[in-house]
C-alpha atoms as a PDB file:
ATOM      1  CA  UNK A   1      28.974 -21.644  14.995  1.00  0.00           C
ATOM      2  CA  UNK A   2      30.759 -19.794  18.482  1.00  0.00           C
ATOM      3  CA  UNK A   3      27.227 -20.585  20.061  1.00  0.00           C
ATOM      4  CA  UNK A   4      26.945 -24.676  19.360  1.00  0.00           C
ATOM      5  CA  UNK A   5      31.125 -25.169  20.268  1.00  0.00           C
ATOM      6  CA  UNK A   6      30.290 -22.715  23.052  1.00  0.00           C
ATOM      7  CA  UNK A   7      27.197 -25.214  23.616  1.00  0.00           C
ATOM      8  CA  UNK A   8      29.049 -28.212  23.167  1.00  0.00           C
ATOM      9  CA  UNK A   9      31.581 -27.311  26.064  1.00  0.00           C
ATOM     10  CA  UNK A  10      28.768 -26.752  28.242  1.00  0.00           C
ATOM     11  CA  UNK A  11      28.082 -30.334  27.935  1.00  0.00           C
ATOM     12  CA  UNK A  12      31.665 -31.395  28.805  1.00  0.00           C
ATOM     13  CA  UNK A  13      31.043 -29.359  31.945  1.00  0.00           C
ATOM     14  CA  UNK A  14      28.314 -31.682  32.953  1.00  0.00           C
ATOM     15  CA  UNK A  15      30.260 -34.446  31.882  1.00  0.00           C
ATOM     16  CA  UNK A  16      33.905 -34.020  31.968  1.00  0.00           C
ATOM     17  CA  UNK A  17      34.402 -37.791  30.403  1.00  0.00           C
ATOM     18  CA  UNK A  18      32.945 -36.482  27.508  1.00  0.00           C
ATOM     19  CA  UNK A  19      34.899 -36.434  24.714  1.00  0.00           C
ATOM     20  CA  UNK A  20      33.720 -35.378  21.243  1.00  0.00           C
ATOM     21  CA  UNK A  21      37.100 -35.905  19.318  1.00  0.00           C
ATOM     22  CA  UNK A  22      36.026 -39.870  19.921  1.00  0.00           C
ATOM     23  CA  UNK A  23      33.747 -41.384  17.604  1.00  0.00           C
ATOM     24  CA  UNK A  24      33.062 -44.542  20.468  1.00  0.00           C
ATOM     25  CA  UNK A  25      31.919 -41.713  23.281  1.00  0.00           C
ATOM     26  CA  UNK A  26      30.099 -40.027  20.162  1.00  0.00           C
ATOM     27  CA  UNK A  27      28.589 -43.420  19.447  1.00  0.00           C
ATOM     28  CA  UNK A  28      27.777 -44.270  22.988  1.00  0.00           C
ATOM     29  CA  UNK A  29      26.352 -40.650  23.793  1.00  0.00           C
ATOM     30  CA  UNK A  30      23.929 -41.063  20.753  1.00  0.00           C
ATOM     31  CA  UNK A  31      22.532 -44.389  22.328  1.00  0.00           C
ATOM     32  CA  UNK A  32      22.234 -42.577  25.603  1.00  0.00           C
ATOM     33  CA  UNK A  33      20.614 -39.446  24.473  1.00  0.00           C
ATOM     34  CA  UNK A  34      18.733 -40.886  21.663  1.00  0.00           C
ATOM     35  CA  UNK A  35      17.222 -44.045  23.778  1.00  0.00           C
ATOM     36  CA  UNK A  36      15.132 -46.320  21.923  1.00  0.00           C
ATOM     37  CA  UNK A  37      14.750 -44.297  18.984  1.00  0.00           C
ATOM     38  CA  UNK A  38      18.842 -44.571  18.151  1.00  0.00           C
ATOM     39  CA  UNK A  39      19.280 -45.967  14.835  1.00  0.00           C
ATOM     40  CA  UNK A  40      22.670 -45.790  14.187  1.00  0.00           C
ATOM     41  CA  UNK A  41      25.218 -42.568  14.038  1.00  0.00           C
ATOM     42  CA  UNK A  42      24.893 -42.351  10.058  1.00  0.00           C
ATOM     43  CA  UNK A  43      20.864 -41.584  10.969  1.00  0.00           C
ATOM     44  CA  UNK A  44      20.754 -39.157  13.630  1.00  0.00           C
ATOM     45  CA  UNK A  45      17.966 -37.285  11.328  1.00  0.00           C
ATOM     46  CA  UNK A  46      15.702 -40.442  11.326  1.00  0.00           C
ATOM     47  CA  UNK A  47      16.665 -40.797  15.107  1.00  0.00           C
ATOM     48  CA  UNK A  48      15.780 -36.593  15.940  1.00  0.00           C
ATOM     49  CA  UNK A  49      12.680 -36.951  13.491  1.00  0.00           C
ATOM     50  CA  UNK A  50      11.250 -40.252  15.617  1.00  0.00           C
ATOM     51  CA  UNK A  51      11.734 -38.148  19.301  1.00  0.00           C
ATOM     52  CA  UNK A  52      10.562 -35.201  17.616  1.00  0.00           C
ATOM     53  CA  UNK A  53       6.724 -37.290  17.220  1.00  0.00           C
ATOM     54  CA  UNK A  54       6.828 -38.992  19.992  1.00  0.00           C
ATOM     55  CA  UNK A  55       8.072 -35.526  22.120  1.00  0.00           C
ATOM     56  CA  UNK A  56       4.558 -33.549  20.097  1.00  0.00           C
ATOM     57  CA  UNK A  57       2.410 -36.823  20.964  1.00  0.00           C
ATOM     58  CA  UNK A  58       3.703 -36.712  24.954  1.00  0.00           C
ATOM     59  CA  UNK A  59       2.922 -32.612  24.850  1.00  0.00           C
ATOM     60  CA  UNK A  60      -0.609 -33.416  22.995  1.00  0.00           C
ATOM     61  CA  UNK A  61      -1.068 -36.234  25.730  1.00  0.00           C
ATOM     62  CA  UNK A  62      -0.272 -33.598  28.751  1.00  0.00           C
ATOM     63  CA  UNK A  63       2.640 -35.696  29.386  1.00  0.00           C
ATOM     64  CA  UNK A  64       4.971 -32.865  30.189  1.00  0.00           C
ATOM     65  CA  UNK A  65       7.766 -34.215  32.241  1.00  0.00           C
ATOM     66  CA  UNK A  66       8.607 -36.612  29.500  1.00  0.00           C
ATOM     67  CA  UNK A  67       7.890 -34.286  26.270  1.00  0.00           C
ATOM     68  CA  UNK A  68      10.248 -31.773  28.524  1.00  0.00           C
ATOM     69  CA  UNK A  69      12.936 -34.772  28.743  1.00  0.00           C
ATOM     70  CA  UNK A  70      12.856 -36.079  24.902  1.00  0.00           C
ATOM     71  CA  UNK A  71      12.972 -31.809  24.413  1.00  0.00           C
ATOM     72  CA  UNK A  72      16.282 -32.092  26.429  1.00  0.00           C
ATOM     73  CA  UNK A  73      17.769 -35.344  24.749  1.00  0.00           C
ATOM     74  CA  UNK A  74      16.637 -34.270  20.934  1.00  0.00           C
ATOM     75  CA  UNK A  75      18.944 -30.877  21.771  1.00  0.00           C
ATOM     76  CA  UNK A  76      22.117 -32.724  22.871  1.00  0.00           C
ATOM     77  CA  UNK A  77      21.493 -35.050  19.946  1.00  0.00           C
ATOM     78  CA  UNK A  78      21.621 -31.780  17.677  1.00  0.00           C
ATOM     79  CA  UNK A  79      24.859 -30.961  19.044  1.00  0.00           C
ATOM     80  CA  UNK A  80      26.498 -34.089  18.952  1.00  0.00           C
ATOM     81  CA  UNK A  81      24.982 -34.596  14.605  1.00  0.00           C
ATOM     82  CA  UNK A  82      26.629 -31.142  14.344  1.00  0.00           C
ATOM     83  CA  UNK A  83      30.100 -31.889  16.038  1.00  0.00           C
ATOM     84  CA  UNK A  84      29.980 -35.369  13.450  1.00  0.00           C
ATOM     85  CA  UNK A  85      28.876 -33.255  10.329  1.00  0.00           C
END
C-alpha cells in the first residue's frame, strides 16, 4: 500500500494541480487517462478491461508507440480506481 501512495505522489509531481482528495479532478483525470474508452468513474474495470484489448491488439499489430501509451494511461488509471476504492 506505501508503494501505490508512494506512486500516487509521483503523479502529483508531474502534475502539481492534481488533487486526489477531489472527486471532479478524479473524474476529469479518468476522462483524460482513460480517453475514449472512459465509461464513467463507477466502471473503471470495464474502462481498464477495454484499453487492456485494444493495448494487446496495438502490440499484436506492431503498433508499439501506442500499445506503450495505453500501457502508460491503463497504470495511472490503476492508481487513480485504487485512491477511489
Amino acid at each position: 500500500m506505501e508503494r501505490v501512495f508512494g506512486e500516487l505522489k509521483s503523479l502529483q509531481r508531474l502534475d502539481p494541480l492534481i488533487d486526489f482528495n477531489d472527486e471532479t479532478s478524479s473524474l476529469e483525470l479518468a476522462k483524460q487517462w482513460a480517453g475514449e474508452f472512459f465509461v464513467d468513474l463507477d466502471r473503471i474495470d470495464q474502462s481498464l478491461e477495454k484499453m487492456q484489448k485494444e493495448m494487446k491488439k496495438k502490440a499484436q499489430n506492431l503498433e508499439f508507440e501506442e500499445a506503450a501509451d495505453l500501457r502508460d494511461r491503463i497504470q495511472k488509471l490503476k492508481f487513480l480506481k485504487l485512491r477511489l476504492d
